[in-house]
N, C-alpha and C. Protein backbone atom coordinates (compact mmCIF):
# COMPACT_ATOMS: atom_id res chain seq x y z
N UNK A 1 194.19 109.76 290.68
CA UNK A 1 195.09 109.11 289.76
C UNK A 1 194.44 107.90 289.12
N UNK A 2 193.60 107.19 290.03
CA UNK A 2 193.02 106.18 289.72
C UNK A 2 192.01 106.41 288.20
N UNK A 3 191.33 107.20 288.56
CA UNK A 3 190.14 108.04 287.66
C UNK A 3 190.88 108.37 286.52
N UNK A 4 192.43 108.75 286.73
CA UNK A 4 192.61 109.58 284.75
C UNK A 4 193.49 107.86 283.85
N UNK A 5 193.84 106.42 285.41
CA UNK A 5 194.30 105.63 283.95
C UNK A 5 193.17 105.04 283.77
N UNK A 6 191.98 104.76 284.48
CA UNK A 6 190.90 104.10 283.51
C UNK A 6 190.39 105.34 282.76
N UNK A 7 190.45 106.69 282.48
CA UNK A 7 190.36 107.11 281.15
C UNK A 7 191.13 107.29 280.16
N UNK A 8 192.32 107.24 280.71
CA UNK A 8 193.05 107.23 279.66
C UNK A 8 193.08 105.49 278.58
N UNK A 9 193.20 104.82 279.38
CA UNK A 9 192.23 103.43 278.77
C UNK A 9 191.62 103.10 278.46
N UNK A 10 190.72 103.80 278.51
CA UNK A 10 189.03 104.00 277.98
C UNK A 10 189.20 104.67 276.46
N UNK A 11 190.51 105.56 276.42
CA UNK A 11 190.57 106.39 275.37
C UNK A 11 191.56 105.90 274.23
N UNK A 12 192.26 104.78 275.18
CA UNK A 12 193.11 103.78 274.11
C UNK A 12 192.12 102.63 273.28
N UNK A 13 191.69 102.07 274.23
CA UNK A 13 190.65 101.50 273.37
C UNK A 13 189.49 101.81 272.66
N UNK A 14 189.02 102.80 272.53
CA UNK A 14 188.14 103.33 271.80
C UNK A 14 189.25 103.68 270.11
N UNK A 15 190.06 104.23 270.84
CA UNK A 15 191.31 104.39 269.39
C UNK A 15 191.29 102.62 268.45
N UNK A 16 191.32 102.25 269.27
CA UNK A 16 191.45 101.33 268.59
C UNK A 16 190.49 99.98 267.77
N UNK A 17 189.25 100.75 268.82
CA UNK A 17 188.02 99.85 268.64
C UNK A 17 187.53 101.07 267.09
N UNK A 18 186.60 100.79 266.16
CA UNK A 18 186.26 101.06 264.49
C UNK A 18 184.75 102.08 265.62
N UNK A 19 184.78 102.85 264.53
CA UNK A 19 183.53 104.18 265.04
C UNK A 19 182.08 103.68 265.06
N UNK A 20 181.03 104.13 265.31
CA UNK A 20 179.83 103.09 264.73
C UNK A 20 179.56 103.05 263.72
N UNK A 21 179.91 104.02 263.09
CA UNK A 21 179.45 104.36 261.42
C UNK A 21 180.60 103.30 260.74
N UNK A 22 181.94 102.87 260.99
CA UNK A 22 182.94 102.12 260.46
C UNK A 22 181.98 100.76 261.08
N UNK A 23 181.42 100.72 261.76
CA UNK A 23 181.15 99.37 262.13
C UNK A 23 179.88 98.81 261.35
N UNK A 24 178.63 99.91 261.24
CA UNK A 24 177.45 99.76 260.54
C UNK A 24 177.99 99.17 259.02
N UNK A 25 178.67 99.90 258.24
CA UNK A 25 179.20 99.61 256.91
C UNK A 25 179.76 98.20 257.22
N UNK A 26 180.61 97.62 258.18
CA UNK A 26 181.68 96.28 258.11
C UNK A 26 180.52 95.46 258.43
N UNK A 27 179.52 95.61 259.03
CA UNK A 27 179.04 94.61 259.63
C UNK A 27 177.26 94.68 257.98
N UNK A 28 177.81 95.18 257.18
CA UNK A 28 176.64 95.69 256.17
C UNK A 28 176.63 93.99 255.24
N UNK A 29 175.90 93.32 255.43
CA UNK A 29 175.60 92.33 254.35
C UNK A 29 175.35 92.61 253.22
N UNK A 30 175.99 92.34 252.27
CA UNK A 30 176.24 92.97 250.82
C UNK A 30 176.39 91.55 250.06
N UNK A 31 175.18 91.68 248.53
CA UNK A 31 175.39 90.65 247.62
C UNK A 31 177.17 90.07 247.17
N UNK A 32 177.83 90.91 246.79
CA UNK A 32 179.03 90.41 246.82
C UNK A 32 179.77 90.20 247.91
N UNK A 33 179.72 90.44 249.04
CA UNK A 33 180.39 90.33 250.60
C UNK A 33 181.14 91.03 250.55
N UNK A 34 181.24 92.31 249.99
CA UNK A 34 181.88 93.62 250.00
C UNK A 34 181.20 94.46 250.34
N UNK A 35 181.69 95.93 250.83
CA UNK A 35 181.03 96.98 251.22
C UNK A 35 180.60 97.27 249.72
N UNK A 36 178.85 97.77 250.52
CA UNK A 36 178.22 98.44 249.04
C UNK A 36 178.33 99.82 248.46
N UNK A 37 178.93 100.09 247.94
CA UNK A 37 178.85 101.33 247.30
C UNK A 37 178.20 102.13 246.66
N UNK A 38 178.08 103.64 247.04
CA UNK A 38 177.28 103.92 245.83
C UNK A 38 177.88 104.30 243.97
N UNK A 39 176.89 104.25 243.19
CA UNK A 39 177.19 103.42 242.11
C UNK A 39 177.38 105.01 241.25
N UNK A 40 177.57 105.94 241.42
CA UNK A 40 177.61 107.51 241.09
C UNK A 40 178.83 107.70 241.75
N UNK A 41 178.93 107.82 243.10
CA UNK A 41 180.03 108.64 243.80
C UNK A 41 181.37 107.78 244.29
N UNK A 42 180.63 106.75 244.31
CA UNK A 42 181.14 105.30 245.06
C UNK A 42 181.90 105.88 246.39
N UNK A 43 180.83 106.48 247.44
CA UNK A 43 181.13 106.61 248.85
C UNK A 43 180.22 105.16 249.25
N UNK A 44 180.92 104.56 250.93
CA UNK A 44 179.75 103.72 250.86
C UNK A 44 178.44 104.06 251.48
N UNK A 45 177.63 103.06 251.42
CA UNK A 45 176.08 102.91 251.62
C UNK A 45 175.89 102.35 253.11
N UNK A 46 174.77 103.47 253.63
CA UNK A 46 174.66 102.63 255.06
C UNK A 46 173.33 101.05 254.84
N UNK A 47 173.76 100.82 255.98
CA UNK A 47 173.31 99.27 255.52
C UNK A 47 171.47 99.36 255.04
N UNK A 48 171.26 100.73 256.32
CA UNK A 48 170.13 101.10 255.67
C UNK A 48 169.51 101.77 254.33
N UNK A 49 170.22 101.39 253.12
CA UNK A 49 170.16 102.56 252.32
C UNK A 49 169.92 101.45 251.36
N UNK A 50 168.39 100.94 250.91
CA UNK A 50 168.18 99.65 250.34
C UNK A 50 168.24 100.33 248.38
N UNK A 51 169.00 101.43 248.25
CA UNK A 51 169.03 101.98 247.17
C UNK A 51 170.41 101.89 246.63
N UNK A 52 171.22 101.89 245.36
CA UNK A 52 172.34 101.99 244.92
C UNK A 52 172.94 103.50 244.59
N UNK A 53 171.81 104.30 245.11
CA UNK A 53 172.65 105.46 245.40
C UNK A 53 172.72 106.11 246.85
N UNK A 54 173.73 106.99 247.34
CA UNK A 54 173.94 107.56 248.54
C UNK A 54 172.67 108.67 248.69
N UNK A 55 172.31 109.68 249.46
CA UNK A 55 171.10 110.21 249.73
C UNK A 55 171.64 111.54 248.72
N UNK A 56 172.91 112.43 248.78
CA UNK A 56 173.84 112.96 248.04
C UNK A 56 173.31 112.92 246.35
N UNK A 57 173.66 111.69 246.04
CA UNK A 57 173.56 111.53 245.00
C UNK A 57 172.16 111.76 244.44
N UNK A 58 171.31 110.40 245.17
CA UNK A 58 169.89 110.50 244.85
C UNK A 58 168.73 111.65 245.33
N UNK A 59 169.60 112.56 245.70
CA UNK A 59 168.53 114.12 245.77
C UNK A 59 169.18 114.63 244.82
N UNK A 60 170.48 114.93 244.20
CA UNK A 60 170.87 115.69 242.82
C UNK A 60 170.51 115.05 241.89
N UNK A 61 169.98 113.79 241.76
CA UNK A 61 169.59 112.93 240.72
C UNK A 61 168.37 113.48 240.53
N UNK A 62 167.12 113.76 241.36
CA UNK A 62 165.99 114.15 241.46
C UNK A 62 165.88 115.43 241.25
N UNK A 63 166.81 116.52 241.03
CA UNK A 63 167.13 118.00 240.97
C UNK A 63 167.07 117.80 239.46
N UNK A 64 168.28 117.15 239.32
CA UNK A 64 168.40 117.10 237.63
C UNK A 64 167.62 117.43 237.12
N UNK A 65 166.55 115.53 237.12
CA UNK A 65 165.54 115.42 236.45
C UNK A 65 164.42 116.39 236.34
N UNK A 66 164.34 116.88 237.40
CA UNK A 66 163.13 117.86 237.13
C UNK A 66 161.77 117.68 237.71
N UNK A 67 162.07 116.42 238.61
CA UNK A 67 161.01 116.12 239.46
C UNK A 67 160.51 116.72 240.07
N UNK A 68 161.26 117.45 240.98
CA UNK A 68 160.63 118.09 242.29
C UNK A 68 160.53 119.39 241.78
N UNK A 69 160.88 120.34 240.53
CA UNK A 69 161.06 121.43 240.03
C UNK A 69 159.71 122.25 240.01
N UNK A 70 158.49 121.01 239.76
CA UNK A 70 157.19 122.06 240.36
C UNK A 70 156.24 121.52 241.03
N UNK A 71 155.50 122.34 241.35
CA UNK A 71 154.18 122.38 242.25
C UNK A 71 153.14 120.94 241.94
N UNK A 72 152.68 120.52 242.27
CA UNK A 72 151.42 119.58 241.81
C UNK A 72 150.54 120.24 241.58
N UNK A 73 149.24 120.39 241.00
CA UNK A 73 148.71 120.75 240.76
C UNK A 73 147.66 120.75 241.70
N UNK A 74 147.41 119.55 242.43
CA UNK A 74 146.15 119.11 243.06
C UNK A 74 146.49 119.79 245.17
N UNK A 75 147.72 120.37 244.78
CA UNK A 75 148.09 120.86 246.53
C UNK A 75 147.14 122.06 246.64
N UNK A 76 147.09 122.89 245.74
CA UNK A 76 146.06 123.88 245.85
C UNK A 76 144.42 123.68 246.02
N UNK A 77 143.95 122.07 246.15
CA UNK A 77 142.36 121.85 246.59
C UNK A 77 142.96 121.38 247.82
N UNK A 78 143.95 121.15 248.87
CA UNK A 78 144.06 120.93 249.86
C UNK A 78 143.40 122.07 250.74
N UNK A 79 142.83 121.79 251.99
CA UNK A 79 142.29 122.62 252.82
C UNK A 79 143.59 123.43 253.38
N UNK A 80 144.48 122.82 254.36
CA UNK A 80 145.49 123.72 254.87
C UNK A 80 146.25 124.71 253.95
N UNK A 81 146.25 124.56 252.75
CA UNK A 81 146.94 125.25 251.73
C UNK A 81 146.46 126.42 251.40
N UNK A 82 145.13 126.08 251.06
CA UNK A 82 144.23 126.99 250.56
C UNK A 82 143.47 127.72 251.99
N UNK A 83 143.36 127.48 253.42
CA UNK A 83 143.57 128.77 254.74
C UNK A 83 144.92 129.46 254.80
N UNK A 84 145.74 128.53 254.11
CA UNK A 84 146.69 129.50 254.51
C UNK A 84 146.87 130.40 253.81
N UNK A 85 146.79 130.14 252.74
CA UNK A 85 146.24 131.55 251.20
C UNK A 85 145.73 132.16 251.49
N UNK A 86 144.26 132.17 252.07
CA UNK A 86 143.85 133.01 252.08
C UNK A 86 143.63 134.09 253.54
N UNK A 87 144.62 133.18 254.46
CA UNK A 87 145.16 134.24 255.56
C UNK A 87 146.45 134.90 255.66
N UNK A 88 147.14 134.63 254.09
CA UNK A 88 148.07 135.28 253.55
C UNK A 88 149.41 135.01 254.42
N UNK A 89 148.71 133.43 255.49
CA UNK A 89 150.17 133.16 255.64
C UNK A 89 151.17 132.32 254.81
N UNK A 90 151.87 133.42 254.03
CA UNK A 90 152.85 132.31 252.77
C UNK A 90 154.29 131.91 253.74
N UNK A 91 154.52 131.82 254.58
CA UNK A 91 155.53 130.98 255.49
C UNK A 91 154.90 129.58 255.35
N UNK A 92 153.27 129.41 256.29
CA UNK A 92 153.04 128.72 256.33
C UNK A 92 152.53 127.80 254.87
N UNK A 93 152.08 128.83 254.10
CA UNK A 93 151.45 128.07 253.03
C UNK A 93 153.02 127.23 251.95
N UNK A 94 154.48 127.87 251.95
CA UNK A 94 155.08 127.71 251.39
C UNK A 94 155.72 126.15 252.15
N UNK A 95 155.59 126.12 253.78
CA UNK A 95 155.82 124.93 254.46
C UNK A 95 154.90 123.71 253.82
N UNK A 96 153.36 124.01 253.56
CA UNK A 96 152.60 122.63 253.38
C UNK A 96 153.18 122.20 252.19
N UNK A 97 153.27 123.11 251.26
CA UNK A 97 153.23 122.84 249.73
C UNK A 97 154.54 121.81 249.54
N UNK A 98 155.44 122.18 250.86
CA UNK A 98 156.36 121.70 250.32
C UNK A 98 156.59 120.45 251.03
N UNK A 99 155.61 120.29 252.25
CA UNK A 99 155.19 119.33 252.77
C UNK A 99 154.73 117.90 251.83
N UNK A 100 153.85 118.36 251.40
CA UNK A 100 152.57 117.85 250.60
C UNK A 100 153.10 117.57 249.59
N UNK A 101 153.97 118.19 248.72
CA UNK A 101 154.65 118.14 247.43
C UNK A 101 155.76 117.35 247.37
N UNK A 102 156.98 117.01 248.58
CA UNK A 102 157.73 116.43 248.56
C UNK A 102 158.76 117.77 248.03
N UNK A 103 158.67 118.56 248.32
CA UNK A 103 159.47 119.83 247.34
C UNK A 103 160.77 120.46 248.02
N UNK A 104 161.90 120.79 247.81
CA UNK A 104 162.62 120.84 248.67
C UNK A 104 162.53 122.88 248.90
N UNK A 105 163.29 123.55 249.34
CA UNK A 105 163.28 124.85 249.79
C UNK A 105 163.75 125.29 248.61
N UNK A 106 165.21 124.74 248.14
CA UNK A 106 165.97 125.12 246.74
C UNK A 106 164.92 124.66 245.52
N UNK A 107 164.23 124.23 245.67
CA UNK A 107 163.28 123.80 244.15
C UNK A 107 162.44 125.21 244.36
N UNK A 108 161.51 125.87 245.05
CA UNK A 108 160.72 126.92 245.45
C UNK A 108 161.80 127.81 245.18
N UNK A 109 162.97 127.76 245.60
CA UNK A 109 163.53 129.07 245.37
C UNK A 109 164.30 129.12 243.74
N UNK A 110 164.39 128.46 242.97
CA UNK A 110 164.61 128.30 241.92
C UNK A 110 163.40 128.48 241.03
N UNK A 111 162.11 127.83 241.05
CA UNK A 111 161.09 128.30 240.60
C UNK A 111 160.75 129.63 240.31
N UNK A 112 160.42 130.15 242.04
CA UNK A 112 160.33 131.75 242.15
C UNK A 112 161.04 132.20 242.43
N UNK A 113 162.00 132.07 241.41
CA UNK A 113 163.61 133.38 242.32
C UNK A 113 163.59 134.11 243.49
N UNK A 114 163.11 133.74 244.53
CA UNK A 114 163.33 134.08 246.00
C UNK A 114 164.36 133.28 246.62
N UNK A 115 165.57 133.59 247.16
CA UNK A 115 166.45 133.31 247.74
C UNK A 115 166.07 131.88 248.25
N UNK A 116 166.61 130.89 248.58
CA UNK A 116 166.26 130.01 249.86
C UNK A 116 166.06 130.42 251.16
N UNK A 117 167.51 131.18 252.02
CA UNK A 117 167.44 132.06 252.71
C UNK A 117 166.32 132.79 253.02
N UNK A 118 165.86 133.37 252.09
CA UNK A 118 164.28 134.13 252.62
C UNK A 118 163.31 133.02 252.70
N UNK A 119 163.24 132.38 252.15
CA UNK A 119 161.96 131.54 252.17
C UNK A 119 162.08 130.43 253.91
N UNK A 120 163.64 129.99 253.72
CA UNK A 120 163.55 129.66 255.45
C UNK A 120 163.15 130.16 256.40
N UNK A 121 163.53 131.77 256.78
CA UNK A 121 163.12 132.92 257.00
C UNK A 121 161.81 132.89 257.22
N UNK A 122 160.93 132.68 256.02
CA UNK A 122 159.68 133.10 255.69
C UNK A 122 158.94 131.77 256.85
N UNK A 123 159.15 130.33 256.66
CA UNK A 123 158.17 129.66 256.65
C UNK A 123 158.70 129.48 258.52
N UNK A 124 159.82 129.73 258.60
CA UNK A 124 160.24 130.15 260.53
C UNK A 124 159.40 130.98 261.20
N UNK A 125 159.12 132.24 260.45
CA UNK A 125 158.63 133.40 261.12
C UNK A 125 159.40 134.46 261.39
N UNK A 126 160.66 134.40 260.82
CA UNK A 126 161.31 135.46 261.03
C UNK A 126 161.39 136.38 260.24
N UNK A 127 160.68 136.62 259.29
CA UNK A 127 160.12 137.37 258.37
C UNK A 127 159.03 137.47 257.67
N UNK A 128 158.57 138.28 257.49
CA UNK A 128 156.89 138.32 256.46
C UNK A 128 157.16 138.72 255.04
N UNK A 129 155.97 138.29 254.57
CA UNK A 129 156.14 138.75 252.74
C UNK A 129 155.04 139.65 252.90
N UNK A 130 155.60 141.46 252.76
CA UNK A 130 154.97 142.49 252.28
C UNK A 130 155.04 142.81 251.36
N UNK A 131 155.56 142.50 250.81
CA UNK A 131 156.11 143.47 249.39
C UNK A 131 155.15 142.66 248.29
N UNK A 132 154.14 143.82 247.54
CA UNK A 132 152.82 143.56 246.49
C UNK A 132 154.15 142.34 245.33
N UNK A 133 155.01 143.15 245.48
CA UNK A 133 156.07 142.28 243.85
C UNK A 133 156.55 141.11 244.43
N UNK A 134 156.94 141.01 245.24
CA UNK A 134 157.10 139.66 245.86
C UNK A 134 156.38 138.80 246.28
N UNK A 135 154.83 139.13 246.91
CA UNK A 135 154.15 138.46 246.33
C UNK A 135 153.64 137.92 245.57
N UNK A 136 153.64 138.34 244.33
CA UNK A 136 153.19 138.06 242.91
C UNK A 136 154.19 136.63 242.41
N UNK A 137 155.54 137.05 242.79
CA UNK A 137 156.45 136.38 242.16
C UNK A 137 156.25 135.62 242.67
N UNK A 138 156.08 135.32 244.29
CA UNK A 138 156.12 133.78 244.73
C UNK A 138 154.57 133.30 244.43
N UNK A 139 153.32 133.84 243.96
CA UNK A 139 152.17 133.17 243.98
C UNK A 139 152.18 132.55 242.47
N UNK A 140 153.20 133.29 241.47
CA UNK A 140 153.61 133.21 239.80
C UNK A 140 154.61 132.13 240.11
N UNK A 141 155.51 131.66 240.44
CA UNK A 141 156.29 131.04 240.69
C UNK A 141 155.92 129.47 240.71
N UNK A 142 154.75 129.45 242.32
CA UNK A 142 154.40 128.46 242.43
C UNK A 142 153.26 128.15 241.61
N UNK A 143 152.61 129.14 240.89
CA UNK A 143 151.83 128.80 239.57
C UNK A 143 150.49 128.59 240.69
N UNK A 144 150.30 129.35 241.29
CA UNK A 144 148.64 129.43 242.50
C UNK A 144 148.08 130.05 241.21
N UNK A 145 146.66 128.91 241.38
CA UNK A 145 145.36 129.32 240.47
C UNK A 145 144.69 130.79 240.53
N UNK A 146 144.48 131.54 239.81
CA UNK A 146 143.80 132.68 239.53
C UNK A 146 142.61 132.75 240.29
N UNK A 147 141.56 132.21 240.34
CA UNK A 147 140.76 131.68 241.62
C UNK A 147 140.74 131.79 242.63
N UNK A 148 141.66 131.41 243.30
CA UNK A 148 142.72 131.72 244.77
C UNK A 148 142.81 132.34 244.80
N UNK A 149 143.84 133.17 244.17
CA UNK A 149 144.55 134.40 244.23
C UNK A 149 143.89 136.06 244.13
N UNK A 150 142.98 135.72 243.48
CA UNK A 150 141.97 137.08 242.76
C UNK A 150 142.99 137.65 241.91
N UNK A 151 141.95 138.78 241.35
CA UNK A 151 142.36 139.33 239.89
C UNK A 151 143.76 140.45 240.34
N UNK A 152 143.55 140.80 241.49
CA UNK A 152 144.37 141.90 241.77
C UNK A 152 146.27 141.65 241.71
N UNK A 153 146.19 140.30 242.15
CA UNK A 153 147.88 139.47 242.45
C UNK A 153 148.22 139.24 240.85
N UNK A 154 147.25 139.28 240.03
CA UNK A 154 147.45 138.21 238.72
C UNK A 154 147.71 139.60 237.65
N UNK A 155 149.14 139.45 236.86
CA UNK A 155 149.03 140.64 235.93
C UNK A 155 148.33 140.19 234.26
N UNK A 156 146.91 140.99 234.03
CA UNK A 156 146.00 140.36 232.97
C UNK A 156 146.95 140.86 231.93
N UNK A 157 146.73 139.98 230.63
CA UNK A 157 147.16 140.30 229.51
C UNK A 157 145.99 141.34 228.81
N UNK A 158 144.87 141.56 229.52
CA UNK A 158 144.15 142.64 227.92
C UNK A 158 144.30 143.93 228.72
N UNK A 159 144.97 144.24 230.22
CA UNK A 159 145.16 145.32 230.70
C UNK A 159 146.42 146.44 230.36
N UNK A 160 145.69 147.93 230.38
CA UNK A 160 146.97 148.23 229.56
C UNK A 160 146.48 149.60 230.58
N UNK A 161 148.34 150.10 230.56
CA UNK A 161 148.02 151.42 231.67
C UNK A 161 147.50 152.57 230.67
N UNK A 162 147.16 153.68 231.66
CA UNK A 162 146.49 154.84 231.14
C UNK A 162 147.46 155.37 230.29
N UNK A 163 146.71 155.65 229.05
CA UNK A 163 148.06 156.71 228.52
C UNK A 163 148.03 155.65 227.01
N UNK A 164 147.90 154.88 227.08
CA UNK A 164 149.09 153.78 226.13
C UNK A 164 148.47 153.99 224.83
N UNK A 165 148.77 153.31 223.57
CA UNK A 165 148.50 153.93 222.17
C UNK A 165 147.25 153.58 222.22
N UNK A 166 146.55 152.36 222.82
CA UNK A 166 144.82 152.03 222.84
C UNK A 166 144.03 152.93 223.21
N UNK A 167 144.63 153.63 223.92
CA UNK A 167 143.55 154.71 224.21
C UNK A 167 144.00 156.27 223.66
N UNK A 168 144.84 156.08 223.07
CA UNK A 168 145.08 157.61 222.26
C UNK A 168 144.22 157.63 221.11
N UNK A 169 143.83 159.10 220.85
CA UNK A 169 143.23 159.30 219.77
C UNK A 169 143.60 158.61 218.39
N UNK A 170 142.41 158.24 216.92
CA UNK A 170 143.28 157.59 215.82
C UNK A 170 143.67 159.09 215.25
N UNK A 171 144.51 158.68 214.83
CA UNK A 171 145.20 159.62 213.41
C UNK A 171 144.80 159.56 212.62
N UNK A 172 144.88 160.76 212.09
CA UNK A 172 143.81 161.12 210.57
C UNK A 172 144.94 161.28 209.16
């Protein structure tokens, strides 16, 4: 009996004592001596958040713009990037890039129309990329140098299948 009123007391005052997250914000030193808000959503700001937007905000802000939308250019002279290319692990190679890049999963999958879903998948291990067309798309996607890749992944513009009017006889 003893044991359930100091919890049940334990459970009155906690009701009544503010959460830590209610407490981090009250106890938040703010230029006006108000809670700081953010200046988009106006949820508030943890005290750690030396920015005027919430994390919410300031990753759709960065979507918008178009920042994170592609590849750098210079991730492909990285060493880990470029073993992992060419041991055709694209889990792993799609993890550095996005490491290295600051890139989020939804920017890669918007790029190369591959699901997010698969690409989590992919860079977990719970799936592999076999498929010749899906490869292409994600090596086209992330815009991997021709170099890297060889001629075979890359579809040439002066190639034309058998059959086609270039190679039919001229007309007389």
């Amino acid at each position: 009996m003893a044991g359930s009123d100091s919890s049940s007391r334990r459970s009155a005052e906690d009701a009544l004592s503010p959460s830590g997250a209610e407490r981090l914000v009250a106890d938040t030193p703010t230029p006006a001596g108000g809670t700081r808000l953010c200046s988009l959503c106006r949820c508030r700001l943890s005290r750690y958040n030396g920015e005027d937007l919430c994390a919410g905000c300031s990753r759709d802000t960065r979507h918008q713009a178009g920042a994170a939308r592609s590849v750098p250019t210079d991730i492909w002279q990285l060493p880990d990037v470029r073993q992992a290319l060419v041991n055709r692990e694209f889990g792993r190679m799609c993890q550095l890039i996005r490491q290295h890049g600051g890139i989020r999963q939804d920017d890669i999958a918007s790029i190369t129309g591959l699901s997010q879903a698969f690409l989590s998948m992919l860079e977990s291990g719970a799936r592999k990329l076999t498929n010749i067309d899906k490869i292409i798309q994600l090596l086209d996607g992330l815009q991997a140098p021709p170099e890297l890749t060889g001629p075979m992944l890359r579809p040439s513009i002066n190639h034309q299948p058998r059959g086609s009017a270039s190679t039919a006889l001229p007309r007389c």
